[in-house]
Protein backbone atom coordinates (compact mmCIF):
# COMPACT_ATOMS: atom_id res chain seq x y z
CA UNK A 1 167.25 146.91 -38.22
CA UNK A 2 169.37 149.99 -38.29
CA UNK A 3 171.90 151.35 -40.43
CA UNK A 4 175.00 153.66 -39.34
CA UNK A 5 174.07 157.03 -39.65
CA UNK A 6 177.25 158.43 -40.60
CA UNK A 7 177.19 155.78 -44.18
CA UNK A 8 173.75 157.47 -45.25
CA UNK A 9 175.06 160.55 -46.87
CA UNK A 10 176.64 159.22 -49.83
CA UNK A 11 173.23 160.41 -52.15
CA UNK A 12 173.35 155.86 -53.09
CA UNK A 13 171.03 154.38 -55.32
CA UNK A 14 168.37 152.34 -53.90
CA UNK A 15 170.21 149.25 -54.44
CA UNK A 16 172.74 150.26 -52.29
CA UNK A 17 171.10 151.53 -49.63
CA UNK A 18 169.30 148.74 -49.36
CA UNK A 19 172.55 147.15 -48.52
CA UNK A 20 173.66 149.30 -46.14
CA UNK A 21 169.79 149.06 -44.30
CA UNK A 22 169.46 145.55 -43.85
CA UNK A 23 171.97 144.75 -41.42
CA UNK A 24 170.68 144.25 -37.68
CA UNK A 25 173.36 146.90 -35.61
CA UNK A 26 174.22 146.33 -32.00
CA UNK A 27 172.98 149.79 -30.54
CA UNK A 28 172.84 149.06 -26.64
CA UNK A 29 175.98 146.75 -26.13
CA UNK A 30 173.65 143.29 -25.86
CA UNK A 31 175.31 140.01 -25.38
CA UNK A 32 174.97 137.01 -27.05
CA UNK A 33 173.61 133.79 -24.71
CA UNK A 34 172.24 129.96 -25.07
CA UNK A 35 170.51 126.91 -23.31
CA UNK A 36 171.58 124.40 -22.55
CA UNK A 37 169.56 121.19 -21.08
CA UNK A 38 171.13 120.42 -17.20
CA UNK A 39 169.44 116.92 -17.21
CA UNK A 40 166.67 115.88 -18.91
CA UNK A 41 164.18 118.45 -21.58
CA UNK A 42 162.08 120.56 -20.67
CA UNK A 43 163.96 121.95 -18.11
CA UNK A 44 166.64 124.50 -19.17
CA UNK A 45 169.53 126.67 -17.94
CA UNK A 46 170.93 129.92 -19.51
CA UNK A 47 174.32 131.01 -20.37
CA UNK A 48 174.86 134.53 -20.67
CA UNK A 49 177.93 135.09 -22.88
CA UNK A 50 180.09 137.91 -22.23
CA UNK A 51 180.68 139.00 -26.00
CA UNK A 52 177.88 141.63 -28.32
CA UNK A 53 175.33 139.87 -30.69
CA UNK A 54 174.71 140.85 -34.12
CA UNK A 55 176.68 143.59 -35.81
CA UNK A 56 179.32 145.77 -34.06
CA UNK A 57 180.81 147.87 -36.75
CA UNK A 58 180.09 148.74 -40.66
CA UNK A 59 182.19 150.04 -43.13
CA UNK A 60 181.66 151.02 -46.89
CA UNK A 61 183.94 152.48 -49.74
CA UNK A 62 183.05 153.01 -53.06
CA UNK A 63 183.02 149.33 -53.74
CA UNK A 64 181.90 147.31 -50.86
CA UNK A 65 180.42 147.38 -47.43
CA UNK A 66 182.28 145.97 -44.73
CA UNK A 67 180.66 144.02 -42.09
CA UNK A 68 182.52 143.42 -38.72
CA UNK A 69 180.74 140.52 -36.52
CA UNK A 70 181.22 138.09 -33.56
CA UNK A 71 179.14 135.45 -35.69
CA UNK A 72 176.93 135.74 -32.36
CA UNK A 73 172.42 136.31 -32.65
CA UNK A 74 170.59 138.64 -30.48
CA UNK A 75 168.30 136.04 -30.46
CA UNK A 76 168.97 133.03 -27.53
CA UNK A 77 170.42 129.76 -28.94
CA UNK A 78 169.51 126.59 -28.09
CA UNK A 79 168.49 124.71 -26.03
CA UNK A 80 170.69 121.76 -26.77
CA UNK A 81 172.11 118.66 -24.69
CA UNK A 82 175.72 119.71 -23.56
CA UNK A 83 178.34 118.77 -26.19
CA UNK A 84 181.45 120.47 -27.40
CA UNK A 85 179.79 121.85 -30.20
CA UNK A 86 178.58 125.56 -28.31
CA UNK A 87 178.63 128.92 -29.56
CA UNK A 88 182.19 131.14 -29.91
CA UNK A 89 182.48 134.57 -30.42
CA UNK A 90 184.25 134.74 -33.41
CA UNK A 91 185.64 138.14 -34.62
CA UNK A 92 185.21 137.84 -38.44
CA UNK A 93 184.81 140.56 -41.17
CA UNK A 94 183.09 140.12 -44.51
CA UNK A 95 182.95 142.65 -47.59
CA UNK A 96 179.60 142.51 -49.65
CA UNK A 97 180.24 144.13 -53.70
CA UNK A 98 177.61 147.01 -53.86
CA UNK A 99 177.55 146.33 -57.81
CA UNK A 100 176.43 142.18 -57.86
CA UNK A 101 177.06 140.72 -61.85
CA UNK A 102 175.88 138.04 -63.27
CA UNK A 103 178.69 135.54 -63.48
CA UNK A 104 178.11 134.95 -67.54
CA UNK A 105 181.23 132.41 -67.35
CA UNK A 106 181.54 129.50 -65.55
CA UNK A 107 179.26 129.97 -62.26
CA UNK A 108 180.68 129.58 -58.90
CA UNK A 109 179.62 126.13 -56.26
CA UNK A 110 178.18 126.90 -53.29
CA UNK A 111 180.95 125.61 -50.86
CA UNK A 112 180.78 122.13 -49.46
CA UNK A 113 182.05 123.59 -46.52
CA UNK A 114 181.50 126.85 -44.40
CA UNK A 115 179.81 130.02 -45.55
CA UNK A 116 177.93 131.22 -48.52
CA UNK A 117 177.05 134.44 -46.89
CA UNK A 118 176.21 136.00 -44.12
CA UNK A 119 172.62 136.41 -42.24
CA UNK A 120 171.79 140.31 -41.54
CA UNK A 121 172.70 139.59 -38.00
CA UNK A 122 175.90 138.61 -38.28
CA UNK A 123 175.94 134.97 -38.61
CA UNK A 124 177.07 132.44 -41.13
CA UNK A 125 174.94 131.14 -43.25
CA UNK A 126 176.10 127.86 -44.53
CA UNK A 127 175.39 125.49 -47.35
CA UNK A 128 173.26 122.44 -48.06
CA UNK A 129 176.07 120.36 -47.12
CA UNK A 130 177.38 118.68 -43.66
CA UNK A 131 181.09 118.06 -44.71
CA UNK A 132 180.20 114.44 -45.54
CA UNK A 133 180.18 112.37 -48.89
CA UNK A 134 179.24 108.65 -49.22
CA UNK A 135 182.27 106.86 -49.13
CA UNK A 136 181.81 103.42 -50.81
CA UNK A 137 184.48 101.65 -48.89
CA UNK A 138 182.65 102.20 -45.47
CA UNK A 139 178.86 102.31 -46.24
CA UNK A 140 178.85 105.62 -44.72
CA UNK A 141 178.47 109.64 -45.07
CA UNK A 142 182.16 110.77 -43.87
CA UNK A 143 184.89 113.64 -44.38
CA UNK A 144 186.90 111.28 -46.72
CA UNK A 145 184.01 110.28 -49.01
CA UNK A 146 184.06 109.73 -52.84
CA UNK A 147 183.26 113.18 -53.54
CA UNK A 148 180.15 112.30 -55.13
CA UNK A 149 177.11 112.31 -53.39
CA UNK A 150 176.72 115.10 -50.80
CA UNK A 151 174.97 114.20 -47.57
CA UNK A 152 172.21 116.90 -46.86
CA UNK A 153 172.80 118.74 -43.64
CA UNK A 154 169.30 119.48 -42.72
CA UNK A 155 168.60 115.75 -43.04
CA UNK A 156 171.42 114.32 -41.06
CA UNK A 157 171.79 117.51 -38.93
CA UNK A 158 168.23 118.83 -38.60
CA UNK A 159 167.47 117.64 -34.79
CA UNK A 160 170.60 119.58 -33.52
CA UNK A 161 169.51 122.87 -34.53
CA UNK A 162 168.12 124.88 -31.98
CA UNK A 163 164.44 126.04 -31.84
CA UNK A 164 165.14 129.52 -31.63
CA UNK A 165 166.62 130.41 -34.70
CA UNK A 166 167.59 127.04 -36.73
CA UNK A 167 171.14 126.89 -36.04
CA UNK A 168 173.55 125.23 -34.17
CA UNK A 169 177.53 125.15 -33.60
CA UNK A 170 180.39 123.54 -35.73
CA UNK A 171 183.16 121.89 -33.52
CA UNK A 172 185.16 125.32 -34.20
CA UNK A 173 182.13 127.33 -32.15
CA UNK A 174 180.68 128.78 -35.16
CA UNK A 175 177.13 129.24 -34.58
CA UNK A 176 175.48 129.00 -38.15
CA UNK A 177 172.25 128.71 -39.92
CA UNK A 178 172.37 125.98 -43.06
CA UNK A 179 168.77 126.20 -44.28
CA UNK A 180 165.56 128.05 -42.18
CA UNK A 181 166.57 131.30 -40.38
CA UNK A 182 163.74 131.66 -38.43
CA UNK A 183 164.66 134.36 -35.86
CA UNK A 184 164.68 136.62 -38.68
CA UNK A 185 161.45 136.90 -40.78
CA UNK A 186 157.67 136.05 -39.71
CA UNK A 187 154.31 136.33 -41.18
CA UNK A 188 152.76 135.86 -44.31
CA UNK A 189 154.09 138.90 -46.09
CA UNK A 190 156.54 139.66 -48.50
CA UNK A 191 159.79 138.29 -46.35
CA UNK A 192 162.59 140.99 -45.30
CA UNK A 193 166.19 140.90 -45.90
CA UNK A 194 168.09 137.87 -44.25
CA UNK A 195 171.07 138.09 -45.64
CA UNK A 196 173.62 138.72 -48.25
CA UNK A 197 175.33 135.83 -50.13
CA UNK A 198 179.08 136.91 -51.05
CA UNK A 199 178.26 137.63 -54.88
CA UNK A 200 176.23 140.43 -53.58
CA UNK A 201 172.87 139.47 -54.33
CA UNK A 202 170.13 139.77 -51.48
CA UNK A 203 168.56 136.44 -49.78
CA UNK A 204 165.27 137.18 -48.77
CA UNK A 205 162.94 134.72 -46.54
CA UNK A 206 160.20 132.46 -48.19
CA UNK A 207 157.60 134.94 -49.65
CA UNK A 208 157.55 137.19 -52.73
CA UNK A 209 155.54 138.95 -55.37
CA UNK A 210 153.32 135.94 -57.14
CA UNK A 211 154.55 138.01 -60.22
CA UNK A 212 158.03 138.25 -60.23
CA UNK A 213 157.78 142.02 -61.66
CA UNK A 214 154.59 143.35 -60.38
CA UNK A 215 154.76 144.70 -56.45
CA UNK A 216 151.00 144.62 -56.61
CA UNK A 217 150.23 140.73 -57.10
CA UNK A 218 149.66 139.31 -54.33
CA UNK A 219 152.42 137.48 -51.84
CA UNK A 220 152.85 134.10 -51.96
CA UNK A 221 155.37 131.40 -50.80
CA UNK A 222 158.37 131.40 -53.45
CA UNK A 223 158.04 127.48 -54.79
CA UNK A 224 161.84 125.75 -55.78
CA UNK A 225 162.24 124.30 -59.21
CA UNK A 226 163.88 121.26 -57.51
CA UNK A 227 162.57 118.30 -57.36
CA UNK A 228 163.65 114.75 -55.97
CA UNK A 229 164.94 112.60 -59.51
CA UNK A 230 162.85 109.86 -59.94
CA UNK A 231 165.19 106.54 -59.62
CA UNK A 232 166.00 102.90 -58.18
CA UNK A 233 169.39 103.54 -57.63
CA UNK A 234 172.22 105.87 -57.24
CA UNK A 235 174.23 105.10 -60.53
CA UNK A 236 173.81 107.93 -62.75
CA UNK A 237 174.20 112.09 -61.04
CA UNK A 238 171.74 114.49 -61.73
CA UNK A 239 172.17 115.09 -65.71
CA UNK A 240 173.19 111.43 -66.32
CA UNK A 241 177.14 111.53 -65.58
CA UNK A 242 177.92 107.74 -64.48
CA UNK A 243 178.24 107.72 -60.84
CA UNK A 244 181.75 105.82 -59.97
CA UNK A 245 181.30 104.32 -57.72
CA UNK A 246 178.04 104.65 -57.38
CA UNK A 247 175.72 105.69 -54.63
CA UNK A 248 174.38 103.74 -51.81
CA UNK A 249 171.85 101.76 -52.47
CA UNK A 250 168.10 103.21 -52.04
CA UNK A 251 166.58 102.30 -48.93
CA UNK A 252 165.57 103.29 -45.76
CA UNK A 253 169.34 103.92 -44.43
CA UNK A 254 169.55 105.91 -47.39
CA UNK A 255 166.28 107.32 -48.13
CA UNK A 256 165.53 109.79 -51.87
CA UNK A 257 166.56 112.99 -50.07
CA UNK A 258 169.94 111.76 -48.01
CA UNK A 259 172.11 113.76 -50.75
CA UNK A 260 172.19 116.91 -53.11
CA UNK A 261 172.63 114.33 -56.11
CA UNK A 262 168.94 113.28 -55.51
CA UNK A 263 167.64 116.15 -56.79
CA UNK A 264 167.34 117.59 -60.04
CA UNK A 265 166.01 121.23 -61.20
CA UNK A 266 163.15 120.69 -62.88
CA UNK A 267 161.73 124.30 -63.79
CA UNK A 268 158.48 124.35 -62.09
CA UNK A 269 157.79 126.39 -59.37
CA UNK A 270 159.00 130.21 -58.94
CA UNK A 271 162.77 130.04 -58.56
CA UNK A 272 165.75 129.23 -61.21
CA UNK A 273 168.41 126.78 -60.63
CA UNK A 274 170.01 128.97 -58.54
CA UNK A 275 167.48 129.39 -55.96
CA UNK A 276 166.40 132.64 -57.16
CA UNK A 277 164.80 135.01 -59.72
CA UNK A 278 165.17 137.98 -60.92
CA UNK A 279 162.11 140.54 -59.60
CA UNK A 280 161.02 143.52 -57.75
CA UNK A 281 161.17 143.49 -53.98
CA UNK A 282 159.66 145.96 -51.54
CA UNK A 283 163.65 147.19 -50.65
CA UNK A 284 164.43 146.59 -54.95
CA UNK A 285 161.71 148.51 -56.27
CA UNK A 286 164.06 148.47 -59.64
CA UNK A 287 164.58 144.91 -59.50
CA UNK A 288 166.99 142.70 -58.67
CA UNK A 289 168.24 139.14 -58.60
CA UNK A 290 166.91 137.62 -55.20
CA UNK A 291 167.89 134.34 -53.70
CA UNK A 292 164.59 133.06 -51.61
CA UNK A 293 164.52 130.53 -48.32
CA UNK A 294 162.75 127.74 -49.37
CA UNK A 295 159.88 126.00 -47.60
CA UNK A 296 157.46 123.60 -48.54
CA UNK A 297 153.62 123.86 -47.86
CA UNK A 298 153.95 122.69 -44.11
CA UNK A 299 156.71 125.52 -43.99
CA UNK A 300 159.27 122.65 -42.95
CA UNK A 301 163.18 123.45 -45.33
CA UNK A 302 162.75 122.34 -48.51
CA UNK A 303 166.02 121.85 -50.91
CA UNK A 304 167.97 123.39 -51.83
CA UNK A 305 166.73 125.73 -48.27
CA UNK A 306 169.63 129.16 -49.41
CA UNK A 307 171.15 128.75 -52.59
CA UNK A 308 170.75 126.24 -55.65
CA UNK A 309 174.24 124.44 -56.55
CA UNK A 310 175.58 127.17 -57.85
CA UNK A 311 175.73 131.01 -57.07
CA UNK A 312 173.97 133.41 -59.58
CA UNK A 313 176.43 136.04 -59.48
CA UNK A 314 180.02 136.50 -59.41
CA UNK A 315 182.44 135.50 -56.25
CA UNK A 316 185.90 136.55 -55.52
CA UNK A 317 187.41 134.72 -53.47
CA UNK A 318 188.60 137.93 -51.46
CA UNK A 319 185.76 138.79 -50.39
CA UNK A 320 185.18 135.80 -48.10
CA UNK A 321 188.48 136.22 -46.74
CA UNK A 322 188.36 132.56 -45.80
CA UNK A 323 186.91 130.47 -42.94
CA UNK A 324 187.77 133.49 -40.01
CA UNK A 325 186.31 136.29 -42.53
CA UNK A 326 190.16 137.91 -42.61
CA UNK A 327 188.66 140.49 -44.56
CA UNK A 328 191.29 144.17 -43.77
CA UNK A 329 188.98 147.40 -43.85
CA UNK A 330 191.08 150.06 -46.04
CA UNK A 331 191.70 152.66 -43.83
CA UNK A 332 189.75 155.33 -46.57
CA UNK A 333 187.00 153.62 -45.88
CA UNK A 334 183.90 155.80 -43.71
CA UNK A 335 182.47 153.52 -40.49
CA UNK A 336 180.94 153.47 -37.95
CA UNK A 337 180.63 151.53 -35.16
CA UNK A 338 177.52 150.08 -33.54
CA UNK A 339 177.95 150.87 -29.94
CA UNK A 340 180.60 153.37 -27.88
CA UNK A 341 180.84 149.70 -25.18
CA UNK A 342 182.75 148.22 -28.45
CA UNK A 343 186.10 147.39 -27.77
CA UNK A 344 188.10 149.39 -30.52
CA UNK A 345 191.59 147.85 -29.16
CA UNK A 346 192.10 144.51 -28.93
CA UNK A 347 195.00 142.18 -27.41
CA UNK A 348 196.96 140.05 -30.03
CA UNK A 349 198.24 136.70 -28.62
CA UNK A 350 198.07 132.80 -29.39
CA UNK A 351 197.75 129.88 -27.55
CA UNK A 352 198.88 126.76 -28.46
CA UNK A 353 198.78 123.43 -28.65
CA UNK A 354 195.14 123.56 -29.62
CA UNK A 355 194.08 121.24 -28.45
CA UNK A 356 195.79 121.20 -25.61
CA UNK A 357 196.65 118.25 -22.73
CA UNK A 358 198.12 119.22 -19.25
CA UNK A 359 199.77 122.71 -20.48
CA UNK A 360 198.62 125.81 -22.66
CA UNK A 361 200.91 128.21 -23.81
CA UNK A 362 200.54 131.25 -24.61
CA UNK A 363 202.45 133.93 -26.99
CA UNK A 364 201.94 137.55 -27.77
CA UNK A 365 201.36 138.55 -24.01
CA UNK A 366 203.71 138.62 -20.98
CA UNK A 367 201.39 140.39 -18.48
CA UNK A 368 197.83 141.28 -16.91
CA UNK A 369 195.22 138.52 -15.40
CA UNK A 370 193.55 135.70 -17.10
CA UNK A 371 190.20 133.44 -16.56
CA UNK A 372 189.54 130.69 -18.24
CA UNK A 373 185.35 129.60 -18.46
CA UNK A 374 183.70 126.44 -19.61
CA UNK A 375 180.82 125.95 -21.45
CA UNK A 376 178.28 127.26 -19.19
CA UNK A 377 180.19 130.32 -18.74
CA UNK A 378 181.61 129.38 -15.52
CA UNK A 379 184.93 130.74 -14.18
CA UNK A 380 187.40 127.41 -13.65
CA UNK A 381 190.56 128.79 -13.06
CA UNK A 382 192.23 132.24 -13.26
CA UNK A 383 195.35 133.96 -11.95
CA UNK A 384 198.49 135.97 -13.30
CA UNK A 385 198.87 136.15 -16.89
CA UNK A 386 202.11 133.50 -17.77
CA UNK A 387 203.79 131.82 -20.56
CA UNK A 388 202.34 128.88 -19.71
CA UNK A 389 199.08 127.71 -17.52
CA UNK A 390 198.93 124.29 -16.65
CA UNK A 391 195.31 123.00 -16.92
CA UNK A 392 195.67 119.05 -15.87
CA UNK A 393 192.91 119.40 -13.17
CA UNK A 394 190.40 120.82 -16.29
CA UNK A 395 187.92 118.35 -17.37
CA UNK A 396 187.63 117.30 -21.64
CA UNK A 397 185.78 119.76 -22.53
CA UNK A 398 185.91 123.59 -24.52
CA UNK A 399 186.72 126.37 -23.26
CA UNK A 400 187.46 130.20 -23.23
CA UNK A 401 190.59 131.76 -21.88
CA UNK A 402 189.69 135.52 -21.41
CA UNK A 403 193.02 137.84 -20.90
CA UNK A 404 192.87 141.34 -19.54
CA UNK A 405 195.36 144.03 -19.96
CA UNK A 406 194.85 147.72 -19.21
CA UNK A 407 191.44 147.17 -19.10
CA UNK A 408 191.15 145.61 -22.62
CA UNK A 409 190.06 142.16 -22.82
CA UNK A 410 190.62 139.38 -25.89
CA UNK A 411 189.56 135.59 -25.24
CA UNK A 412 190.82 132.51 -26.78
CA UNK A 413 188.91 129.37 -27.68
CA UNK A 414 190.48 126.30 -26.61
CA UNK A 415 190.08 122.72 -26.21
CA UNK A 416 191.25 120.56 -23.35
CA UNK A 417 191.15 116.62 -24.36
């Protein structure tokens, strides 16, 4: 992990050059690739993606650091059986406060959907959640749910997450991580850095101190304070609200464990509510509040895996800068970028419908060459740049129209159904 040299001379506290340290800079122009299964496991094929891993540029002001990111690992993904669900590059920047607070109002839900931070190398970390409520009518987890009990995306998701580092793809091509990061910490002792959540706080892996303020007690896995609620049914949410409707029944469709609502923090172990504690850390040496991974004793995810329900600090909704990570550097703001092979132009157009049937338009450009590449990264069709391509001999599938102009390229997700 390396930090911009040019953002070390501000004289910052410890805290916030911890911040500026952690982060996992592209320094040689790598690319970002997956497996992919051609037949049946074990054997594998590689796609080597044209667009840099891990971080390409950082930014700070006096308030935040700005992280710019193609949401793409260093590390490989997969392998997984072909679907539409690969990884994108996705150009997305995120601002982290260098001043976390407590939120002492009302605290902040860790979304339902989408990110809660983001992982030192760039990609998303998402929440406990796969998009999917019980929905009473149907006898089923789905997007239009009661609201009310959250299906558990490790435990309905789980065996689609790569081996590598724990993630997998949304149907948008964001490659994410929802509970165990594994590419990014290893051994037994006190766990690095992983990420930042967006009220600033750190999120560390799934050691710390024993004693929370006390660097020399020994290391030991950080225990959650949730627990699954002891019950026969699904009628009551976790601090006795009347579930209506109520959950599904408890059985072994739906097992204790299927949904957020079947837990309940308890206070035992070494973590608050909110998946963390306040404590000393080997980067915080002044302490500081700390979100932990959380693993049980076979070191398999263990809820609630990032953050507890809530965040600890506080969250402004700017500094998401929803789903794409929209976030504007100001131009005051001192950077540097990760690698001189990082494009610092890029070309602005659209494409549209999305998805698209026999024709794809396309708006913003009028001239230069285009390629358009499936999802093994093959080249399917190319040509002369036009207002419209017509793609009827494409299979279903996703794909990535790449446009070149001048030299400078810009690609395009797509979907051809």
């Amino acid at each position: 992990m390396l930090a911009v040299a040019a953002l070390a001379t501000y004289g910052m506290a410890d805290a916030q050059t911890a911040l500026l340290d952690a982060w996992m800079m592209n320094t040689t122009g790598q690319t970002a690739s997956y497996e992919y299964y051609p037949g049946a496991p074990p054997t594998t094929q590689s796609v080597n993606m044209p667009d840099s891993s891990d971080i390409l540029e950082l930014c700070q002001d006096n308030d935040y650091v700005y992280v710019r990111t193609n949401g793409l690992p260093s590390h490989a993904m997969g392998p997984w059986e072909m679907n539409p669900n690969v990884p994108a590059a996705i150009s997305s920047t995120y601002r982290i406060p260098k001043n976390p607070q407590e939120e002492m109002g009302t605290k902040e839900d860790q979304p339902f959907v989408g990110a809660l931070g983001i992982a030192v190398n760039g990609v998303k970390l998402y929440g406990a959640g796969d998009a999917r409520t019980y929905n009473s009518g149907t006898n089923q987890n789905d997007a239009n749910g009661d609201g009310l009990w959250y299906a558990d995306a490790w435990v309905s998701e789980g065996a689609t997450m790569d081996a590598t580092g724990s993630g997998h793809a949304d149907q948008n091509g964001n490659y994410h991580y929802h509970a165990t990061p594994i590419a990014l910490y290893s051994g037994t002792g006190h766990s690095p850095i992983i990420g930042y959540a967006f009220d600033g706080f750190p999120i560390y892996g799934p050691y710390g101190y024993d004693q929370p303020f006390d660097a020399n007690s020994p290391v030991v896995r950080m225990e959650t304070g949730y627990e699954l609620r002891t019950m026969s049914d699904r009628s009551t949410l976790p601090g006795g609200a009347t579930s209506s409707p109520a959950g599904p029944p408890i059985n072994a469709t739906f097992p204790l464990g299927t949904y957020w609502q079947d837990y309940e923090y308890t206070g035992n172990g070494h973590l608050n509510e909110y998946n963390g504690r306040w404590c000393v850390t080997p980067e915080y040496p002044d302490t500081i509040f700390a979100y932990f991974i959380t693993m049980d004793a076979s070191m398999e995810p263990e809820f609630p895996y990032i953050l507890g329900f809530q965040y600890f600090g506080q969250v402004n909704s700017n500094d998401i800068g929803g789903p794409a990570g929209n976030i504007t550097v100001p131009g005051s703001a001192n950077c540097g970028t990760s690698t001189q092979s990082i494009e610092e132009q890029q070309i602005e157009f659209t494409v549209y419908p999305n998805p698209a049937n026999e024709t794809l338009n396309i708006s913003g450009v009028t001239s230069g060459t285009y390629e358009i590449y499936d999802q093994l990264g093959r080249q399917v069709q190319a040509g002369e740049v036009a207002n419209q391509l017509f793609i009827e001999n494409l299979a279903e599938g996703v794909y990535i129209l790449q446009i070149e102009v001048d030299d400078i390229q810009s690609r395009k997700q797509f979907i051809k159904e």
